[in-house]
C-alpha atoms as a PDB file:
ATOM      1  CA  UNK A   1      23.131   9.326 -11.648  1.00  0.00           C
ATOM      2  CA  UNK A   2      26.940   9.377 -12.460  1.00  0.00           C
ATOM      3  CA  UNK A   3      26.060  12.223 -14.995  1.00  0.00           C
ATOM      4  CA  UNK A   4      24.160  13.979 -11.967  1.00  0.00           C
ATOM      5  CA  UNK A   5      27.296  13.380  -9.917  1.00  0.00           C
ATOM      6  CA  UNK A   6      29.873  14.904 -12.328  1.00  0.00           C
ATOM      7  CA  UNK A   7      28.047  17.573 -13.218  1.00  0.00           C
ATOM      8  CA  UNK A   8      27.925  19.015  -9.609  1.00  0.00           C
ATOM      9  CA  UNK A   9      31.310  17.290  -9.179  1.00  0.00           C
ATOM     10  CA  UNK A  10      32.318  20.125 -12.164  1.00  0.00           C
ATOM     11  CA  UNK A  11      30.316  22.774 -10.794  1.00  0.00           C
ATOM     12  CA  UNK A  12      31.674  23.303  -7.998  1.00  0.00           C
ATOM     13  CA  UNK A  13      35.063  22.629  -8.683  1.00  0.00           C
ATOM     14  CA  UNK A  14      35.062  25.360 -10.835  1.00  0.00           C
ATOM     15  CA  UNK A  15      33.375  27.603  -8.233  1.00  0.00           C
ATOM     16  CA  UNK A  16      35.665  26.797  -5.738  1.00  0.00           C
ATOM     17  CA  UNK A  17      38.814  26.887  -8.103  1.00  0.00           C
ATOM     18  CA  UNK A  18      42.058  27.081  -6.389  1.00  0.00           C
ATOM     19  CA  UNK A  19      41.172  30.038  -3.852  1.00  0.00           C
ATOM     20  CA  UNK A  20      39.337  27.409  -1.532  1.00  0.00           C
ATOM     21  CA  UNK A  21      36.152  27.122   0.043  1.00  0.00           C
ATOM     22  CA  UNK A  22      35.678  30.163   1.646  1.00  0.00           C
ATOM     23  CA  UNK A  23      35.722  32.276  -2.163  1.00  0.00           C
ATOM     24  CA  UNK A  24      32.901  30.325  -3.265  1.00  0.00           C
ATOM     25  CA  UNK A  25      30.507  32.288  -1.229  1.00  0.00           C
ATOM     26  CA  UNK A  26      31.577  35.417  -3.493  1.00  0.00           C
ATOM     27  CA  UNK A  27      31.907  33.468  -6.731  1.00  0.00           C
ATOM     28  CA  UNK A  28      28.258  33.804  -7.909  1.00  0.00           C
ATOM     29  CA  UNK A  29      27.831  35.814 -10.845  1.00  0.00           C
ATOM     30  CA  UNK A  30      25.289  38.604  -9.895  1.00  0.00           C
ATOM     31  CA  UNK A  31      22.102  39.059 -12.246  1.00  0.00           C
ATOM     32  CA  UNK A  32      20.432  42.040 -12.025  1.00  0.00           C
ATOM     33  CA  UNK A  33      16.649  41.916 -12.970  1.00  0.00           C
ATOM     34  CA  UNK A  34      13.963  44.740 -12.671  1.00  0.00           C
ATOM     35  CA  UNK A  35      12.485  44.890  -9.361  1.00  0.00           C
ATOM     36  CA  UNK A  36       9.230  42.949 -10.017  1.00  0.00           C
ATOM     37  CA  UNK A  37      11.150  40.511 -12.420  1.00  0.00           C
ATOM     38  CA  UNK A  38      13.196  39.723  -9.047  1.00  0.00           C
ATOM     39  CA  UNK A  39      10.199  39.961  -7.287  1.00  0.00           C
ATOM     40  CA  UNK A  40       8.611  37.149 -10.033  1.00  0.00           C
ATOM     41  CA  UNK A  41      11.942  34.335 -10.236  1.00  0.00           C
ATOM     42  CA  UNK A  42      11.973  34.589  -6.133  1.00  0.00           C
ATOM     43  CA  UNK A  43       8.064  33.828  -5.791  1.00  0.00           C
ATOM     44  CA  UNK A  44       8.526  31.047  -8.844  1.00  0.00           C
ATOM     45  CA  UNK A  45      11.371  29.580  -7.412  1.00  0.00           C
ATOM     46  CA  UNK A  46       9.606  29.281  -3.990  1.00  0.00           C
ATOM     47  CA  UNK A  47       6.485  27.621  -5.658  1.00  0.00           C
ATOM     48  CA  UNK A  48       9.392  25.096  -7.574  1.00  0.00           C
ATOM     49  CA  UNK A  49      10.593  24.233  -4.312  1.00  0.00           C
ATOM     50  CA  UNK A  50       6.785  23.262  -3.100  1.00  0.00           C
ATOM     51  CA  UNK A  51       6.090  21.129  -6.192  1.00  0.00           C
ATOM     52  CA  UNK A  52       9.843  19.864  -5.587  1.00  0.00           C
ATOM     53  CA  UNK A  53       8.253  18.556  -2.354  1.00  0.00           C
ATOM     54  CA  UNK A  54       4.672  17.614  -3.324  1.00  0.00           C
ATOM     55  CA  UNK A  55       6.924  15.214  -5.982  1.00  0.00           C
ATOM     56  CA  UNK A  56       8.991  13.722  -3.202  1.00  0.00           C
ATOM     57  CA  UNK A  57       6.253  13.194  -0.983  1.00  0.00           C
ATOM     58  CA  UNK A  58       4.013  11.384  -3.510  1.00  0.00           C
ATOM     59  CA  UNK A  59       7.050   8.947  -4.315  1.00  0.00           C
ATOM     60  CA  UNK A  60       7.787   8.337  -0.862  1.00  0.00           C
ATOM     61  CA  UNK A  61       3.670   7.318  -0.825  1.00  0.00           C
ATOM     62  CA  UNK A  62       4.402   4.938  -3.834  1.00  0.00           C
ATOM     63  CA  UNK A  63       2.464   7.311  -5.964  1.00  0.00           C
ATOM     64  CA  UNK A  64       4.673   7.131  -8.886  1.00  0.00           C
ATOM     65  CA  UNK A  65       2.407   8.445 -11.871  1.00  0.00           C
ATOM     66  CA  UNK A  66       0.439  10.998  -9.664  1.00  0.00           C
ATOM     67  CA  UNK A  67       4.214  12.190  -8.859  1.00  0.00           C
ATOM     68  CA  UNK A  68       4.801  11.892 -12.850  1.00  0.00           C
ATOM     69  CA  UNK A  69       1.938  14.619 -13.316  1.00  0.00           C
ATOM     70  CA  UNK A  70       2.573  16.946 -11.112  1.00  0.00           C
ATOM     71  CA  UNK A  71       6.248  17.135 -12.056  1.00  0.00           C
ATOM     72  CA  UNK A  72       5.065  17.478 -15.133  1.00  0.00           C
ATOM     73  CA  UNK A  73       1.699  19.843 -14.570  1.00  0.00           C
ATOM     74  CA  UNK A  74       4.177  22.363 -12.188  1.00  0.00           C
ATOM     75  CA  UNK A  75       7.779  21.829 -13.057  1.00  0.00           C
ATOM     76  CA  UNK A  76       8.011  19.829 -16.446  1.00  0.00           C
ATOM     77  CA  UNK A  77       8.441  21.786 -19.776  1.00  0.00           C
ATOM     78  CA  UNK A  78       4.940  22.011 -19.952  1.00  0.00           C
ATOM     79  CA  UNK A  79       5.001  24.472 -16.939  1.00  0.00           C
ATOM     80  CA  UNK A  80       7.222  27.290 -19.113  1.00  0.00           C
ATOM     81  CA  UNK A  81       5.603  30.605 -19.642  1.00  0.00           C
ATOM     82  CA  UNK A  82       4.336  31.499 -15.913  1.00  0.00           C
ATOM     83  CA  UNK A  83       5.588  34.807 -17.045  1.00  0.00           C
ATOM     84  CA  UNK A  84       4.480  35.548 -20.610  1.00  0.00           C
ATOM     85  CA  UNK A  85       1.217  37.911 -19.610  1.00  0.00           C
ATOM     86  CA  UNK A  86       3.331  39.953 -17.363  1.00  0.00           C
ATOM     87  CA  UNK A  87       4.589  43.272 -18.531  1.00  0.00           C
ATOM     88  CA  UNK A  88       8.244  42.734 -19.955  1.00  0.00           C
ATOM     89  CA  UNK A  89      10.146  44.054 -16.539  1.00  0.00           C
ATOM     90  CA  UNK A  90       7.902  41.767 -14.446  1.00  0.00           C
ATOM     91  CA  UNK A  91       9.180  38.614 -16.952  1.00  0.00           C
ATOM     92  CA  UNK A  92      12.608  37.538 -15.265  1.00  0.00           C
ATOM     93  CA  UNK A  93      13.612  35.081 -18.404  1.00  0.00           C
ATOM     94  CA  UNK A  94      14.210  38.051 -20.940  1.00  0.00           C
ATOM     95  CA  UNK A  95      16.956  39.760 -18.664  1.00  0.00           C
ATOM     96  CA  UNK A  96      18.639  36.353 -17.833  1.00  0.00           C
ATOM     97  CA  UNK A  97      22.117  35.700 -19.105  1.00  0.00           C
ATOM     98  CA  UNK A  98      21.805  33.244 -21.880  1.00  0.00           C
ATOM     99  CA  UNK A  99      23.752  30.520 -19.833  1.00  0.00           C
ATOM    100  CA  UNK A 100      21.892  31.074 -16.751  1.00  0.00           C
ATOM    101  CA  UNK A 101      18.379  30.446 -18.928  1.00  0.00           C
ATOM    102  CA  UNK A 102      19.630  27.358 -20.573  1.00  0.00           C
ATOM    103  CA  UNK A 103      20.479  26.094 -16.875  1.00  0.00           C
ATOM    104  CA  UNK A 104      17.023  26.481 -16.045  1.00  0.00           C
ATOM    105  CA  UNK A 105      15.404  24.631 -19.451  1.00  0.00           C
ATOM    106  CA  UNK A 106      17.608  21.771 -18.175  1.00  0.00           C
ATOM    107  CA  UNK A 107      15.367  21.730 -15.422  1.00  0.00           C
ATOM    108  CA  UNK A 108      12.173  21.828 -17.088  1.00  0.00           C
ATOM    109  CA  UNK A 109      13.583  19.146 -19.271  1.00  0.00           C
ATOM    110  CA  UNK A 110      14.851  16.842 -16.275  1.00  0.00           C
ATOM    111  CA  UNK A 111      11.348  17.208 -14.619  1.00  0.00           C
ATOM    112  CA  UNK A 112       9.335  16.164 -18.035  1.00  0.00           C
ATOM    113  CA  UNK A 113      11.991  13.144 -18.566  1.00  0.00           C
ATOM    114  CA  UNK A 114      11.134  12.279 -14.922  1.00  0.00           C
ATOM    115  CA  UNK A 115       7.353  12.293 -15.382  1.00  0.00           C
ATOM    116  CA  UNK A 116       7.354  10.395 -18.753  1.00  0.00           C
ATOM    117  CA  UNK A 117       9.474   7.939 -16.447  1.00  0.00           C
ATOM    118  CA  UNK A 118       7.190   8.407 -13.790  1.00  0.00           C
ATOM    119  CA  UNK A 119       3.789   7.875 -16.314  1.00  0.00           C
ATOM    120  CA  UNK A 120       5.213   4.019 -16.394  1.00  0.00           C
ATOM    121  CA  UNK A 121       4.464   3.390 -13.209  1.00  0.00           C
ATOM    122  CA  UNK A 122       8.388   2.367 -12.522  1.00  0.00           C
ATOM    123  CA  UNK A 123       9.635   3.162  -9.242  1.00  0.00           C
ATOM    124  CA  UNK A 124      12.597   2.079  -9.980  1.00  0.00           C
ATOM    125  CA  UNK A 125      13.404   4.281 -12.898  1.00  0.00           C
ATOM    126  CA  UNK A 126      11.770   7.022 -11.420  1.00  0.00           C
ATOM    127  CA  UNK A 127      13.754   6.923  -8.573  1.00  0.00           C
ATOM    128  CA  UNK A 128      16.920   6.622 -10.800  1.00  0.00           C
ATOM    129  CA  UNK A 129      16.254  10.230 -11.731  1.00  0.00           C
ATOM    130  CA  UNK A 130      15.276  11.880  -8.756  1.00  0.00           C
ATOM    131  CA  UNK A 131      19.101  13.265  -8.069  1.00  0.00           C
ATOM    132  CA  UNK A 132      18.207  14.638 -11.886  1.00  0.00           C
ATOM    133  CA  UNK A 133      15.714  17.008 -10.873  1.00  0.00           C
ATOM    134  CA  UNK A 134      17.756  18.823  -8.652  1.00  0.00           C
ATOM    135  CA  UNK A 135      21.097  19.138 -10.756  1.00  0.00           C
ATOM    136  CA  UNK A 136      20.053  22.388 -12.500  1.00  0.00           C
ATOM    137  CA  UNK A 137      19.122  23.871  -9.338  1.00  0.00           C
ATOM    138  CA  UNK A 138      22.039  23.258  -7.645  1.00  0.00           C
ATOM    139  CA  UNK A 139      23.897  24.336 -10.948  1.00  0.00           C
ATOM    140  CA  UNK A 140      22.289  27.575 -11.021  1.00  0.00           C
ATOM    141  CA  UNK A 141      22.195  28.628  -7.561  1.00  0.00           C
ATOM    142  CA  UNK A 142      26.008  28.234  -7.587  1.00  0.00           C
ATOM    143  CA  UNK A 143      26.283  29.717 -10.398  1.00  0.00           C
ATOM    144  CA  UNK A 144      24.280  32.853 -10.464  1.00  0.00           C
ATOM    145  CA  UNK A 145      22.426  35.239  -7.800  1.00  0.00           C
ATOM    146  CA  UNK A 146      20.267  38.365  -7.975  1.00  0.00           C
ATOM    147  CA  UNK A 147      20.962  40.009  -4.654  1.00  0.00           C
END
């Protein structure tokens, strides 16, 4: 959690730098994808924000391992490759900045740590990393933006 904490702590202090609040709004770093590779991230990243849900909605039932597997199933590294049938301008990773694609394997990775967390059956724990599964998010949206 303190790692969690920092990290945004860092992120946005070097978004917001000395020029204040009001600069960060201008301070992501525009990506420009293909039109249906655009078109691809926005309808993945609405689907993330779904599972994101479903997960925190099955904890908050006490359904710790059925949270585990779908974190897993729709967010977890196990969930890469959405993309890989679709033509190459339709596949948003390949026209990603390197940094902005490692911010977003972070992800995947926090999500799979969660569920093998989660498999155990400790709330607890699992709970521990929740703030974890958002980090990257949070890191990339203030870091990057396609329109």
């Amino acid at each position: 959690m303190k790692t969690v904490i920092l990290a945004i702590f860092l992120v946005s202090t070097a978004i917001v730098g000395s020029a204040g609040p009001a600069a960060a709004e201008d301070t992501p770093q525009l990506v420009k994808l293909p039109a249906p590779a655009q078109e691809a991230l926005r309808e993945e990243m609405l689907g993330n924000l779904v599972a994101l849900n479903e997960v925190l909605s099955l904890m908050d039932e006490g359904r710790v391992k059925d949270a585990g597997a779908v974190a897993e199933a729709k967010l977890g590294m196990s969930a890469m490759g959405k993309h890989r049938a679709k033509p190459f301008d339709a596949r948003p990773g390949p026209h990603m900045p390197p940094a902005m694609l490692s911010i977003g394997m972070d992800g995947h990775k926090a999500f799979s740590e969660f569920a093998r967390v989660a498999a155990t059956g400790d709330r607890d724990q699992a709970l521990a990393l929740l703030p974890n599964l958002t980090a990257a998010c949070v890191a990339c949206h203030y870091s990057y933006r396609t329109r």
